[in-house]
C-alpha atoms as a PDB file:
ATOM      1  CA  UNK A   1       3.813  -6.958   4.713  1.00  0.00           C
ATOM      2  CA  UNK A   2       7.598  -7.148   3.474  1.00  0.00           C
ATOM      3  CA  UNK A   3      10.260  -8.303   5.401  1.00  0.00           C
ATOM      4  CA  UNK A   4      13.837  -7.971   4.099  1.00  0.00           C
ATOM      5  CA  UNK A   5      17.763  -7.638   5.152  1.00  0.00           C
ATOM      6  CA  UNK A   6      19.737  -5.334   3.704  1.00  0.00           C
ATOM      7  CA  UNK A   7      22.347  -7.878   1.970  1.00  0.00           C
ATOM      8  CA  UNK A   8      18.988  -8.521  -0.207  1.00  0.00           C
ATOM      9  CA  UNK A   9      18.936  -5.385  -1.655  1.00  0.00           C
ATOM     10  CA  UNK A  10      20.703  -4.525  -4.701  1.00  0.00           C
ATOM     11  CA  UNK A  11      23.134  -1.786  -4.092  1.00  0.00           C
ATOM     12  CA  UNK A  12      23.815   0.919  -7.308  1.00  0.00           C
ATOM     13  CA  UNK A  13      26.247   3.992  -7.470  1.00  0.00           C
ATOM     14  CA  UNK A  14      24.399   7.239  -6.938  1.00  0.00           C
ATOM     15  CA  UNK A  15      24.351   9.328  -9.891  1.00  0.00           C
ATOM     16  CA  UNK A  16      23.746  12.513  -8.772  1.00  0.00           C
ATOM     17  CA  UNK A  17      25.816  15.348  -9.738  1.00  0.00           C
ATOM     18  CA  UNK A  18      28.305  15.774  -7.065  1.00  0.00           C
ATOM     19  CA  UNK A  19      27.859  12.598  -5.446  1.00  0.00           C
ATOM     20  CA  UNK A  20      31.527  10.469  -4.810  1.00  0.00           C
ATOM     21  CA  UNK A  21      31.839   7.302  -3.583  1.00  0.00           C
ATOM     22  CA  UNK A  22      28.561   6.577  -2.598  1.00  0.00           C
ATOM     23  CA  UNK A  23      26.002   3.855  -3.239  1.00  0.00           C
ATOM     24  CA  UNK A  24      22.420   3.576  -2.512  1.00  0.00           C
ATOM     25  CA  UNK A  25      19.503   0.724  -1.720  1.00  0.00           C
ATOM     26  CA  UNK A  26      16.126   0.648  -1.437  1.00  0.00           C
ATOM     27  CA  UNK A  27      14.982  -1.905   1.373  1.00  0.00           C
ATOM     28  CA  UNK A  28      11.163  -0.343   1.249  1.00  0.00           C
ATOM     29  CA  UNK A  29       9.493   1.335  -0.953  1.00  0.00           C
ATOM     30  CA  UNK A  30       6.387   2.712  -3.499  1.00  0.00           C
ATOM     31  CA  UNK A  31       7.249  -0.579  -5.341  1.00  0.00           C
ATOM     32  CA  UNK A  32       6.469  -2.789  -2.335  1.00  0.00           C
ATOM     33  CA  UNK A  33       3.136  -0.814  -1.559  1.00  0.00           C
ATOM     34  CA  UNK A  34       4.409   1.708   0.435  1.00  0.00           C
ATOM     35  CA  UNK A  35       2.056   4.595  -0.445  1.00  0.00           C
ATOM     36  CA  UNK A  36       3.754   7.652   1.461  1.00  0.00           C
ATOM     37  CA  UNK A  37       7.550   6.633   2.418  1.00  0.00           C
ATOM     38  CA  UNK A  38      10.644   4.999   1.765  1.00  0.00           C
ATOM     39  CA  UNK A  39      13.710   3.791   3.353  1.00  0.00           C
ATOM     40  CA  UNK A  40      16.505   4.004   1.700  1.00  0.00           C
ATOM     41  CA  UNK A  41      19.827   3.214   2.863  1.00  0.00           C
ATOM     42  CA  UNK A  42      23.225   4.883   1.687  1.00  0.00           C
ATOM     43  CA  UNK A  43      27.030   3.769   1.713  1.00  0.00           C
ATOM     44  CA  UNK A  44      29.886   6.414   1.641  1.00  0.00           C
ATOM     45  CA  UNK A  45      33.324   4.844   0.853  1.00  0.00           C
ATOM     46  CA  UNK A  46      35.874   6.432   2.832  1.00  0.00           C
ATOM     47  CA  UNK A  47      36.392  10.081   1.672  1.00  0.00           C
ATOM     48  CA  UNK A  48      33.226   9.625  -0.389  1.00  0.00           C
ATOM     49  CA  UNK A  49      30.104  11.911  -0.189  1.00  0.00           C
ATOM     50  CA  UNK A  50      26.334  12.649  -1.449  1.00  0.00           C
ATOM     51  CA  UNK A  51      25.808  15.999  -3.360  1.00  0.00           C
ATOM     52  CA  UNK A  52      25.352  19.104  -1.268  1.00  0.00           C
ATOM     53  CA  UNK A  53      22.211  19.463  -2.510  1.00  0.00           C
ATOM     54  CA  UNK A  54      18.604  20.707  -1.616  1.00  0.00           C
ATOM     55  CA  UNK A  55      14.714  18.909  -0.898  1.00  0.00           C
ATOM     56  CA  UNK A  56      11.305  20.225  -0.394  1.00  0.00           C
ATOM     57  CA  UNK A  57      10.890  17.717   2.111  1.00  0.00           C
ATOM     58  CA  UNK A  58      12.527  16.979   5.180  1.00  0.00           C
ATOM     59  CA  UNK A  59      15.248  13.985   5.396  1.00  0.00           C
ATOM     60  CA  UNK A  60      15.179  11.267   8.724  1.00  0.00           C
ATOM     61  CA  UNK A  61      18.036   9.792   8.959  1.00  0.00           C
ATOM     62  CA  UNK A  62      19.531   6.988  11.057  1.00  0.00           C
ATOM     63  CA  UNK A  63      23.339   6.265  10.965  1.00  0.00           C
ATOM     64  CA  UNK A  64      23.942   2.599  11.282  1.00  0.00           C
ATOM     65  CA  UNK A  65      27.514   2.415  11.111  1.00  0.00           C
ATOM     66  CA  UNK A  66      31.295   4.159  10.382  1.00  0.00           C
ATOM     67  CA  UNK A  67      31.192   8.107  11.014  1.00  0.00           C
ATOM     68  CA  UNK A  68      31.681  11.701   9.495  1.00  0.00           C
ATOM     69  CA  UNK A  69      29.545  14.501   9.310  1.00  0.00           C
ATOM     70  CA  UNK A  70      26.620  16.210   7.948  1.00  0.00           C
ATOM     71  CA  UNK A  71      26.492  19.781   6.049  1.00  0.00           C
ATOM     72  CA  UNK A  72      24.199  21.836   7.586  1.00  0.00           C
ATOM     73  CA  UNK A  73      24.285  24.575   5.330  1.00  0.00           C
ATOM     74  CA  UNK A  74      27.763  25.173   5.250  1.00  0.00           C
ATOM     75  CA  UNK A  75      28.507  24.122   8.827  1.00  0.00           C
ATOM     76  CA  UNK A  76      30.194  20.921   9.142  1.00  0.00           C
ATOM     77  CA  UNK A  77      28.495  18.712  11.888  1.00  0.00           C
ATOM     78  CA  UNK A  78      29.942  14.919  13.548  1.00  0.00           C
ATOM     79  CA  UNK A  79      27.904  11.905  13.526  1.00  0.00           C
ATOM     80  CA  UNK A  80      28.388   8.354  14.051  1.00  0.00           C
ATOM     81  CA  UNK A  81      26.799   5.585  14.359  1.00  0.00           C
ATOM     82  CA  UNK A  82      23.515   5.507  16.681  1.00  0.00           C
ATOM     83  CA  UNK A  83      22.991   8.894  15.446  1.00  0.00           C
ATOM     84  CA  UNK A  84      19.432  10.058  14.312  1.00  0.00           C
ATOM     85  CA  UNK A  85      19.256  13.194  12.293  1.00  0.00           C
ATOM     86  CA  UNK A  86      16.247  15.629  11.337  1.00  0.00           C
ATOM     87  CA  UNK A  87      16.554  17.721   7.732  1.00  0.00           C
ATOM     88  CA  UNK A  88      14.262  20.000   7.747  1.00  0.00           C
ATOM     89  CA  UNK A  89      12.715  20.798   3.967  1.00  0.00           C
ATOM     90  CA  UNK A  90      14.632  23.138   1.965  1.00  0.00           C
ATOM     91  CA  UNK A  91      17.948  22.852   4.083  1.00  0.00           C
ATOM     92  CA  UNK A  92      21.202  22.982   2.132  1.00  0.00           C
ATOM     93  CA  UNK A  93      23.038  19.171   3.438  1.00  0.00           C
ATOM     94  CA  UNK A  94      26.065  16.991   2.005  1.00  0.00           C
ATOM     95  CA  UNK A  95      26.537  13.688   3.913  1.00  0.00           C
ATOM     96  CA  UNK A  96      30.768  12.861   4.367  1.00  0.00           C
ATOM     97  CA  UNK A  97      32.850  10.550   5.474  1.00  0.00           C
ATOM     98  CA  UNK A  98      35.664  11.146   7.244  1.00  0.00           C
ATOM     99  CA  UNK A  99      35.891   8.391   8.633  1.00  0.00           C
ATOM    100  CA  UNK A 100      38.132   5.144   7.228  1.00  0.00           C
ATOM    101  CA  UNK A 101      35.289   2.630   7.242  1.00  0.00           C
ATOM    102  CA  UNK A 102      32.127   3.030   5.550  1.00  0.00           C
ATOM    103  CA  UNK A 103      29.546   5.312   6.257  1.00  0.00           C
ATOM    104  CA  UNK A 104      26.614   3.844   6.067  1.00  0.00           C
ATOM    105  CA  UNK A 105      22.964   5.434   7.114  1.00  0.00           C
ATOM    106  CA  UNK A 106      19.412   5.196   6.386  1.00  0.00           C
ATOM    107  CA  UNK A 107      17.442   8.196   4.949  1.00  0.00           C
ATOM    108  CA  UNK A 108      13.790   8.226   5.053  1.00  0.00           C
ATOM    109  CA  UNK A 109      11.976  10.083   2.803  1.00  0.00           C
ATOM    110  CA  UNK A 110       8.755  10.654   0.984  1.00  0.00           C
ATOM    111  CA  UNK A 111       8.274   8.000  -2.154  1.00  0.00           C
ATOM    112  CA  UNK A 112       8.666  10.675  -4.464  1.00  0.00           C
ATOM    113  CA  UNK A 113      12.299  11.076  -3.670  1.00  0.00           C
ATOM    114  CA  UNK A 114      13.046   7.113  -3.733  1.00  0.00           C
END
């Protein structure tokens, strides 16, 4: 069993193409013997954003604090904090912030995409 807070986590800038402003930790994962998911949780600086991008697997996210909105496709949809959200697999999605605090959220997803 692992038990951890979040300010124990390093954090590191997400270096995906298209990503601004946004930062990414792993609280749980493969390396702590989690054999089929992760938790990962992700910070968007004000006007900051992850990639519009694209997974085979679907996304569960939980958004823990600040607000903005999710791509769904190419429509725009509001979120704040208390929030849960369901990507389905292969849906196009770009987390933003529009917000003028942080936007932060957790995303959990299969180990292969830690």
């Amino acid at each position: 069993m692992k038990i951890t807070r979040l300010e124990h986590c390093e954090s590191f800038p997400v270096q995906m193409d298209g990503a601004v402003g946004a930062s990414r930790q792993l609280p749980i994962g493969q390396a702590d013997g989690a054999p089929n998911f992760s938790i990962r949780v992700f910070t968007l600086n004000p006007g900051g954003h992850t990639p519009h991008h694209i997974h085979a697997s679907e996304h569960l996210n939980y958004i823990l604090q600040g607000s903005g909105e999710v791509m769904a496709g190419d429509t725009p949809r509001d979120v704040s904090a208390g929030d849960y959200i369901l990507v389905p697999p292969e849906q196009k999605h770009q987390y933003r912030n529009t917000g003028s605090e942080p936007l932060v959220f957790m995303c959990m997803v299969p180990v292969a995409y830690e």
